[in-house]
Protein backbone atom coordinates (compact mmCIF):
# COMPACT_ATOMS: atom_id res chain seq x y z
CA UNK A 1 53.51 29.30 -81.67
CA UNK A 2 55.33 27.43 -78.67
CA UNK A 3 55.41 28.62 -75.12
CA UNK A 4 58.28 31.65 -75.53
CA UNK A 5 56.69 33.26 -78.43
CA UNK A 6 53.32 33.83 -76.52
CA UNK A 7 52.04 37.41 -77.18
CA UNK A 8 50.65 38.60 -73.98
CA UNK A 9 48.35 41.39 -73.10
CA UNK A 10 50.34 44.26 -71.13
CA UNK A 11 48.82 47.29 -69.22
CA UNK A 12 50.96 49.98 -67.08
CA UNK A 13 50.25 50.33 -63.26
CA UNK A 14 53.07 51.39 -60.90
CA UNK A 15 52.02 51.12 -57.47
CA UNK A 16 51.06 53.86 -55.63
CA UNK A 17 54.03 52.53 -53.45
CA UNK A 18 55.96 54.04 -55.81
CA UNK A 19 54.58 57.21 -56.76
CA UNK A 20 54.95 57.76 -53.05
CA UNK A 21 58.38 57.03 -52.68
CA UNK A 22 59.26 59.27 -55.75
CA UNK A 23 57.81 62.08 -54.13
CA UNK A 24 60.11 61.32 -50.55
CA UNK A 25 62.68 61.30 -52.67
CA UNK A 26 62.08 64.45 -54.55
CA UNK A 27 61.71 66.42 -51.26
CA UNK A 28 64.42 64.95 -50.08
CA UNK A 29 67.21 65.24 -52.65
CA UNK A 30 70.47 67.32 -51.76
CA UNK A 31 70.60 69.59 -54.45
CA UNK A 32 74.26 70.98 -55.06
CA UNK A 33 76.22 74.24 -55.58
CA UNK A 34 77.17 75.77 -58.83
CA UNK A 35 79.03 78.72 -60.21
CA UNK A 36 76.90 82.19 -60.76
CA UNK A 37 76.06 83.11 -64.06
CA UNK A 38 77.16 80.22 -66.32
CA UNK A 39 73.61 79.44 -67.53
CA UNK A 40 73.60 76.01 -69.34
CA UNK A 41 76.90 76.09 -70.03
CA UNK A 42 78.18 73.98 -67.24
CA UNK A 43 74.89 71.47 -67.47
CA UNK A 44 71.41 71.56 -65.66
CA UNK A 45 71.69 74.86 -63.58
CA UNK A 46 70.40 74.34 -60.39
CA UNK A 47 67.08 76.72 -60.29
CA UNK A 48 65.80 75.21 -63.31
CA UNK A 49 66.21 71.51 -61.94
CA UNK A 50 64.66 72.61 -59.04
CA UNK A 51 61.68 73.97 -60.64
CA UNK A 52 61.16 71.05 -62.88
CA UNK A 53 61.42 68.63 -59.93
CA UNK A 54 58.85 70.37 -57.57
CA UNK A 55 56.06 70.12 -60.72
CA UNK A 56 57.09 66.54 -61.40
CA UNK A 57 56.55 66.04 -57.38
CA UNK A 58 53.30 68.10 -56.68
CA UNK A 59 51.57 69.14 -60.10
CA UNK A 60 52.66 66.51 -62.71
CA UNK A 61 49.72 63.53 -62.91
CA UNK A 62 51.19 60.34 -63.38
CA UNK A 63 47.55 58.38 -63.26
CA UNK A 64 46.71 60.61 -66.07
CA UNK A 65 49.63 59.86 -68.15
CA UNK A 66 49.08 56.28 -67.56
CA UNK A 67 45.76 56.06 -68.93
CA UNK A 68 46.75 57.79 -71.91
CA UNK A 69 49.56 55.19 -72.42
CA UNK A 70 46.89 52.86 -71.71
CA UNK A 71 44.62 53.76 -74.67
CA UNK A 72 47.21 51.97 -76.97
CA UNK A 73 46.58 48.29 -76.71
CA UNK A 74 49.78 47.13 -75.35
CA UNK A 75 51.97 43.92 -75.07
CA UNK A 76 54.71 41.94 -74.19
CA UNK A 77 56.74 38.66 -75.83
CA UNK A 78 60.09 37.38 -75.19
CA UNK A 79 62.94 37.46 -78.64
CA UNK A 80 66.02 36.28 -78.08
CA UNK A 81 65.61 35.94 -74.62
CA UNK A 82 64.05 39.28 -74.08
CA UNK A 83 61.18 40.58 -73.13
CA UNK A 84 59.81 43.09 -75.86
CA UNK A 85 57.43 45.44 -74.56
CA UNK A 86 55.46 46.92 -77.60
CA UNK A 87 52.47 49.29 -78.39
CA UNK A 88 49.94 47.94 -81.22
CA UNK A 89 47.37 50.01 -82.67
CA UNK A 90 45.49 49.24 -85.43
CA UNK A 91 44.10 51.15 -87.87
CA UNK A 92 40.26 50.60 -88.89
CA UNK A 93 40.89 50.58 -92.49
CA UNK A 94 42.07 47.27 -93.67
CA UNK A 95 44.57 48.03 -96.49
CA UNK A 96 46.46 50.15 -93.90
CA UNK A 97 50.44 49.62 -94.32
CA UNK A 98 52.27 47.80 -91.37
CA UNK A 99 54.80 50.60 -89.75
CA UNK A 100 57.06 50.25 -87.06
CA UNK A 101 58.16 52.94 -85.08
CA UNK A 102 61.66 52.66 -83.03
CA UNK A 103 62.18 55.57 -80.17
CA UNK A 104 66.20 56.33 -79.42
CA UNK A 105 68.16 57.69 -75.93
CA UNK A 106 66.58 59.28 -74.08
CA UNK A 107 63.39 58.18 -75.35
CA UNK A 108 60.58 55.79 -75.49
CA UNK A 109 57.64 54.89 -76.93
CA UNK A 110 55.88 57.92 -74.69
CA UNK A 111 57.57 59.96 -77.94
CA UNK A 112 54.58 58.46 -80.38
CA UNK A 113 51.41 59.76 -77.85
CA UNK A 114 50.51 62.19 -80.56
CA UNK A 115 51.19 60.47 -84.06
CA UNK A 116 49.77 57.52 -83.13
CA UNK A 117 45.84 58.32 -84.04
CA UNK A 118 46.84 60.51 -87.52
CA UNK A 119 48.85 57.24 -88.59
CA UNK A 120 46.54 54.90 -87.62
CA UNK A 121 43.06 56.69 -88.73
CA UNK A 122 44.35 60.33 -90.96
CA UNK A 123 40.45 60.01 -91.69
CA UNK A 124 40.22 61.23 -88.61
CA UNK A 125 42.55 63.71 -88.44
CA UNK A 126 42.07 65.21 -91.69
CA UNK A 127 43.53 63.34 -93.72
CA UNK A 128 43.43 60.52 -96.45
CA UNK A 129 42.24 56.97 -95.63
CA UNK A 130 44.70 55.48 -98.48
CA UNK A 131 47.35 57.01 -95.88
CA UNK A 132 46.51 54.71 -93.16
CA UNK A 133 48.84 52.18 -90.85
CA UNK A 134 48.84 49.62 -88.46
CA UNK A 135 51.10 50.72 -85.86
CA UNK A 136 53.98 48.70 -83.96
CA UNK A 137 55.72 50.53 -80.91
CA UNK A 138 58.18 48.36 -79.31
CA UNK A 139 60.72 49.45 -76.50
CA UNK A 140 63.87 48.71 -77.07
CA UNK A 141 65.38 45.96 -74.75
CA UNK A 142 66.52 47.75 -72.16
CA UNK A 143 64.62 50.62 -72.04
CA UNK A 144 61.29 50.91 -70.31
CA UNK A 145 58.36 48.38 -69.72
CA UNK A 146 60.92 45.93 -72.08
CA UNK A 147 62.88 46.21 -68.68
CA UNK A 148 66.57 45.85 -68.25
CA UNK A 149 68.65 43.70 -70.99
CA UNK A 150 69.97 40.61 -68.91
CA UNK A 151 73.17 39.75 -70.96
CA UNK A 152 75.34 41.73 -72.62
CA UNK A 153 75.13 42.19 -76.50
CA UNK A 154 72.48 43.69 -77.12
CA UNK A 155 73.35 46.45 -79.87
CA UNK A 156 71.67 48.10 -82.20
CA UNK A 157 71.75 45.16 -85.44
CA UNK A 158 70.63 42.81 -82.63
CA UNK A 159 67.62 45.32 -81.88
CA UNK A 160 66.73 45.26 -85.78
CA UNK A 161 66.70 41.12 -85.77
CA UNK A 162 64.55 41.37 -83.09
CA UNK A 163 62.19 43.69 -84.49
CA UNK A 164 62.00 41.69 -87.62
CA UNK A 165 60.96 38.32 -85.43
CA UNK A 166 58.34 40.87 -84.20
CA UNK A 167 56.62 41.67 -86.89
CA UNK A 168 56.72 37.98 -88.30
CA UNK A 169 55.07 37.19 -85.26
CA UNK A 170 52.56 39.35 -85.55
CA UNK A 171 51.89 38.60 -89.08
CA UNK A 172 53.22 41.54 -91.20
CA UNK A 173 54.28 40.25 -94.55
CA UNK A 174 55.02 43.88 -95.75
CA UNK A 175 56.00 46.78 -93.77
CA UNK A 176 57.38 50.31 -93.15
CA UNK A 177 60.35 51.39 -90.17
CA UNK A 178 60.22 54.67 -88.90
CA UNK A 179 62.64 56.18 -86.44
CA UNK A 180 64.62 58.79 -85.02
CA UNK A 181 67.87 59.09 -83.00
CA UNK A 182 68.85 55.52 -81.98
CA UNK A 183 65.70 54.97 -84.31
CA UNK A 184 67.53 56.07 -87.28
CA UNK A 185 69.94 53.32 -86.87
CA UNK A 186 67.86 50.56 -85.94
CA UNK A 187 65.31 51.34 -88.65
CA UNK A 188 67.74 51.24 -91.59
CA UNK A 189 69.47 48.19 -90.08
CA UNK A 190 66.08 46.50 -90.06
CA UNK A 191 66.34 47.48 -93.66
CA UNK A 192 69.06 45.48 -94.21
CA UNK A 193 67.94 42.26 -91.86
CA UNK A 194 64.59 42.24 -93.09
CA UNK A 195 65.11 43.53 -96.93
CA UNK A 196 62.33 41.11 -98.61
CA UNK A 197 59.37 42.12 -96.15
CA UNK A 198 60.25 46.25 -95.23
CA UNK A 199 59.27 48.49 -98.16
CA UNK A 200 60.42 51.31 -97.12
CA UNK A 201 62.52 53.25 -94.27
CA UNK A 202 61.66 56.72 -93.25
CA UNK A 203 63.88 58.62 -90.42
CA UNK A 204 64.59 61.43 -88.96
CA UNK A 205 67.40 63.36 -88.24
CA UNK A 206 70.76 62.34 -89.42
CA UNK A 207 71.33 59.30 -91.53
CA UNK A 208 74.70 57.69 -91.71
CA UNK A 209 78.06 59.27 -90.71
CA UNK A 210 80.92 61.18 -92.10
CA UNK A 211 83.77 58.79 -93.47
CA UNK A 212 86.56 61.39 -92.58
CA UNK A 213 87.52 61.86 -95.95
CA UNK A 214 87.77 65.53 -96.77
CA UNK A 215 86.06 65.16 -100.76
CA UNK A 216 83.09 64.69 -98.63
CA UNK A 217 83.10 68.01 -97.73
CA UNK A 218 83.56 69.26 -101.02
CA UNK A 219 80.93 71.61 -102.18
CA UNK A 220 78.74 71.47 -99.46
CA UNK A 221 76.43 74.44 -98.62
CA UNK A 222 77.31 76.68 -94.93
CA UNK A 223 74.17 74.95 -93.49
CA UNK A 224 75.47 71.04 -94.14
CA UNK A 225 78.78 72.03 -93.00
CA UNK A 226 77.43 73.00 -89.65
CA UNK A 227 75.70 70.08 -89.61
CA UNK A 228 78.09 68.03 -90.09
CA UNK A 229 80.29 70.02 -87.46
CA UNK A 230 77.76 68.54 -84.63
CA UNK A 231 79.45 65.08 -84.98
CA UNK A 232 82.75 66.79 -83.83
CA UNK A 233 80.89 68.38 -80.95
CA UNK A 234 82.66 67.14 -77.95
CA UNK A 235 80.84 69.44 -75.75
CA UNK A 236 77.80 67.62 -77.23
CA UNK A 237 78.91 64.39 -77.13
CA UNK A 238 80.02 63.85 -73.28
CA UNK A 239 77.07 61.93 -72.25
CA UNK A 240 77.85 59.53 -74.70
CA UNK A 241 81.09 58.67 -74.02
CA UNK A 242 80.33 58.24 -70.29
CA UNK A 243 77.30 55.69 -71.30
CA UNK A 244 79.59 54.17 -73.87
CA UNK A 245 82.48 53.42 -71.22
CA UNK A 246 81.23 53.77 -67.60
CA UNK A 247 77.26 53.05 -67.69
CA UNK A 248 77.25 51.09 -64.61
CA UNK A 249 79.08 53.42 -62.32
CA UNK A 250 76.77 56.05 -64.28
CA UNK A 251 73.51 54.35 -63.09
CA UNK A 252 74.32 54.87 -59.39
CA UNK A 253 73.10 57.79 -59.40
CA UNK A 254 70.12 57.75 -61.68
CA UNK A 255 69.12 54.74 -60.42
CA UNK A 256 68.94 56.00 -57.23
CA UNK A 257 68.22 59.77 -57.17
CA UNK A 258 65.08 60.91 -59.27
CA UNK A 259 66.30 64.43 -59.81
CA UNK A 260 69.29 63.11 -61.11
CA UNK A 261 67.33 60.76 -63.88
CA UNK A 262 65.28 64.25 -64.21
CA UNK A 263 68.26 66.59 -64.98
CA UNK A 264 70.36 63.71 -67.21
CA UNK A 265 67.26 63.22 -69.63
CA UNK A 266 66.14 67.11 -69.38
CA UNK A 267 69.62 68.81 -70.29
CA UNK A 268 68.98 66.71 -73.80
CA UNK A 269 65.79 67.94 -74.14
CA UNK A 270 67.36 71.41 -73.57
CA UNK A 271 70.27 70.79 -75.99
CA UNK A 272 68.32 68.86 -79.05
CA UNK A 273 65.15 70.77 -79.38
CA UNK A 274 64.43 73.52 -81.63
CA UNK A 275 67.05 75.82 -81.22
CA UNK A 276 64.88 78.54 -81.11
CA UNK A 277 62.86 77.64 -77.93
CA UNK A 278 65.03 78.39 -74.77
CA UNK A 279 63.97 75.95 -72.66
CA UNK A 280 62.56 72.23 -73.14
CA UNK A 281 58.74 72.88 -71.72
CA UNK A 282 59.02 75.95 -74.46
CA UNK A 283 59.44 72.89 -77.15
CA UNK A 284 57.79 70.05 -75.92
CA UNK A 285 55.10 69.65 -73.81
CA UNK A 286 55.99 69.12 -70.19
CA UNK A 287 53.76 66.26 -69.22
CA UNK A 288 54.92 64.34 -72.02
CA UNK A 289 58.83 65.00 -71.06
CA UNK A 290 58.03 64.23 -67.48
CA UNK A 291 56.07 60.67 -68.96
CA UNK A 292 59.07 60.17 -71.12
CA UNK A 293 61.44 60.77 -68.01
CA UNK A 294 58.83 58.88 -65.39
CA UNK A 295 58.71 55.50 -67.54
CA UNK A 296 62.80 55.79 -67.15
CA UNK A 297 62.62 56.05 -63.13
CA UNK A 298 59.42 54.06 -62.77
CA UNK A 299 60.92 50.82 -64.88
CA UNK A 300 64.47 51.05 -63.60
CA UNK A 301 66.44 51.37 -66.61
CA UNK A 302 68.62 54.08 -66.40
CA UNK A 303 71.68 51.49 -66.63
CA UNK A 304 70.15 49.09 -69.36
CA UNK A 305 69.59 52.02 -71.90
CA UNK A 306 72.70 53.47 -71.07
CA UNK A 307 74.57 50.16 -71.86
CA UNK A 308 73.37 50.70 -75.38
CA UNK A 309 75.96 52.97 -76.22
CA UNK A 310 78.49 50.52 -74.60
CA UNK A 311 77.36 47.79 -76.58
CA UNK A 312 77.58 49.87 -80.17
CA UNK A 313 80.55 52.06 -79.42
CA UNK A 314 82.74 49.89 -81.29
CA UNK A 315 80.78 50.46 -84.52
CA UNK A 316 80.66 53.84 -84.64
CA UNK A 317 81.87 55.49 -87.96
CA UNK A 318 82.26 52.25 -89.65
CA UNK A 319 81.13 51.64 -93.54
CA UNK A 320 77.70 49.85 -93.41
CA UNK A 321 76.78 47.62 -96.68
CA UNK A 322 74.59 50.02 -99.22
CA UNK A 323 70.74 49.63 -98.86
CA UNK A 324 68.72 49.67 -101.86
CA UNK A 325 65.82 49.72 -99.66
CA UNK A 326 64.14 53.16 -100.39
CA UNK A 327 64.56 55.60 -97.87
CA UNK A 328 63.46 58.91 -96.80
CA UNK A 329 64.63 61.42 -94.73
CA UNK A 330 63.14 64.39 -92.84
CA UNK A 331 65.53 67.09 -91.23
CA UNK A 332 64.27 69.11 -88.32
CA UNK A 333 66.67 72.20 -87.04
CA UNK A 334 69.54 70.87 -85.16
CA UNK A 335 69.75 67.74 -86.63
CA UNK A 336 73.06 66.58 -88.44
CA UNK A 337 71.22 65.02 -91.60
CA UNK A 338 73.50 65.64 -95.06
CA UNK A 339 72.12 64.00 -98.46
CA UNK A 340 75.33 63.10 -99.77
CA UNK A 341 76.53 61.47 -96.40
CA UNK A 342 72.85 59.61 -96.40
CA UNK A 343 73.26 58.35 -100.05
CA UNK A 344 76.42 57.02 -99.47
CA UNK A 345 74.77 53.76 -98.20
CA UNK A 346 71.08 53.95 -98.57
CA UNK A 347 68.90 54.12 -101.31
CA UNK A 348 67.48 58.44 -100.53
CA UNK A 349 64.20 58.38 -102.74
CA UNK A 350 62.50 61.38 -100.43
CA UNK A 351 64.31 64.11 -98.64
CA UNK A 352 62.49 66.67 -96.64
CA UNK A 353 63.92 69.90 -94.52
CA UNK A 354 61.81 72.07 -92.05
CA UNK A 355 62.25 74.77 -90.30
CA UNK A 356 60.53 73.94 -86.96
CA UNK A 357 60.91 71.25 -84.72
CA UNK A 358 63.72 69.89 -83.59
CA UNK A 359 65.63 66.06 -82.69
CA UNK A 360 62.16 65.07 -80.75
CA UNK A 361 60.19 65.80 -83.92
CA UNK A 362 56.98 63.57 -83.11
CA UNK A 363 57.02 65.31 -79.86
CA UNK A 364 58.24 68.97 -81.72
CA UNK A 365 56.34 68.95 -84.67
CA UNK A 366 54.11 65.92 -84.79
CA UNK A 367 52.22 67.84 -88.05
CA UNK A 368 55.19 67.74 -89.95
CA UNK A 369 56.67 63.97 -88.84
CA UNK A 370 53.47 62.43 -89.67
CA UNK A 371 52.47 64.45 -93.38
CA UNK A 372 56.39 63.28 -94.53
CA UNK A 373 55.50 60.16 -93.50
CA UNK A 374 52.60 59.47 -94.80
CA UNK A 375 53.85 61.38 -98.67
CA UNK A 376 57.03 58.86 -98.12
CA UNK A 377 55.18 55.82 -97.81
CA UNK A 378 52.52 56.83 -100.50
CA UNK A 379 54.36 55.15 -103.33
CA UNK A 380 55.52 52.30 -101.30
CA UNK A 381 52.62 50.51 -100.36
């Protein structure tokens, strides 16, 4: 292995410096005005923010977060020119199944804290040995301790040909991809790049999109059709087409104002959880959201991750070649996921719906992700 394909040990510790100057800038941000009595419906309302910002300044632990990202071994290697941040955990029984596990927008690998340990050792957590898997966690370039992309080009295929050179470098012969939002993109296309080594894809949420012709629609139950609706949500789909055309002048802001990194990231959170919590701390659990939102502010990549919707914008809605890789899909509530849209171009073996949880599921539901992963993969390995 030559000099730029060196795997090298990685552990988180943001200086205190910064802690300190997150907190400054918390008390000091200029909150602004909005209309009475429009709720959400106008974006983060301005109480709420407020609210969330003074825990993340005088109650939220970062040093405790930290170590708990810390109990995952952790590394870093350079692909394509890249660094690769990635999480590596083992599992302590040695048939365990490879699996790599791809966070989305606005994630990151903070997302896996509590399916990490069932996948890795279900012995001890209940479950079945036979079940186990070595775990891979990478960030995607761009997007937290991988740190900001440094050319352009770096879309989602280029992701999966990275991940692939990952887990030949680490020595994975056979393998499983995982993922959700973003996830459920790059996972299938490493599918498709890597078709001789992965067994198996599992996401969840959607997979693949609607082709705009109306036979598609044809016979499809009230709850698929509403599904289906969410992809011509525009109300919905605003912060994408900002980070798809404008990141940079985007990133001035959260780049430079915490509570406005805290209220892009948290309005998600509020939108694409289980629609029947009201709020996101009623969904997830709010020291994990603020970790998720910290590694954002605390890595600097609030214009890098955005740029991945610039850099894949052009290949949205296109036909993808079919994948007779097997797949399996889990639908949480809220998520656009159709069968007959999925088997258009991948091989559905295993299709799963539940009625709690939501677009965050291994933060939502982590139960639920991790027992339809494990029955996915148990004919696979």
């Amino acid at each position: 292995m030559n000099d730029d394909q060196q795997i090298h040990p990685f552990r988180i510790d943001v200086p205190q410096a910064q802690l300190d100057d997150l907190r400054d800038r918390l008390a000091a941000t200029r909150w602004p005005d909005e209309l009475p009595g429009t709720g959400w419906s106008y974006g983060v309302p301005v109480g709420y923010a407020r609210r969330l910002a003074a825990y993340w300044r005088a109650g939220f632990d970062w040093r405790a977060a930290e170590a708990r990202l810390n109990a995952f071994p952790q590394f870093t290697t350079r692909i394509d020119g890249q660094n690769v941040h990635f999480l590596h955990a083992r599992s302590p029984e040695p048939d365990a199944l490879a699996l790599i596990l791809t966070h989305g927008w606005p994630g990151s690998v903070a997302e896996f804290m509590n399916v990490i340990g069932p996948l890795t050792d279900p012995a001890a957590h209940g479950g079945d040995a036979a079940d186990a898997f070595h775990v891979v966690a990478p960030s995607i370039p761009g997007f937290g301790f991988s740190g900001p992309t440094t050319e352009p080009g770096w879309h989602l295929d280029r992701v999966a040909g990275a991940w692939a050179e990952l887990m030949r470098r680490l020595g994975y012969h056979r393998y499983g991809a995982q993922g959700g939002d973003s996830g459920a993109v790059i996972s299938p296309a490493l599918g498709r790049a890597d078709s001789a080594r992965v067994v198996g894809v599992h996401v969840n949420g959607g997979l693949g999109f609607p082709s705009g012709d109306p036979a598609e629609f044809e016979g499809l139950t009230g709850a698929e059709l509403a599904r289906l609706g969410q992809f011509q949500d525009q109300d919905r789909s605003g912060y994408a087409i900002i980070q798809a055309t404008r990141p940079q002048t985007l990133a001035f802001g959260l780049h430079d104002s915490p509570a406005a990194q805290l209220a892009w990231i948290a309005e998600k959170f509020q939108e694409w959880t289980d629609p029947a919590h009201e709020l996101p701390e009623d969904a997830v659990d709010i020291d994990q959201l603020l970790t998720n939102i910290g590694i954002y502010w605390f890595t600097g990549t609030a214009a890098s991750s955005a740029r991945l919707y610039k850099e894949t914008q052009s290949s949205w809605g296109s036909a993808t070649a079919y994948s007779p890789v097997p797949h399996g899909v889990a639908v949480f509530p809220g998520d656009p996921g159709v069968r007959r849209i999925a088997e258009r171009e991948h091989k559905v073996v295993h299709w799963s719906e539940f009625d709690r949880g939501g677009h965050f599921a291994a933060m939502e539901a982590p139960d639920l992700l991790v027992a339809d992963v494990r029955t996915f993969f148990r004919t696979l390995r």
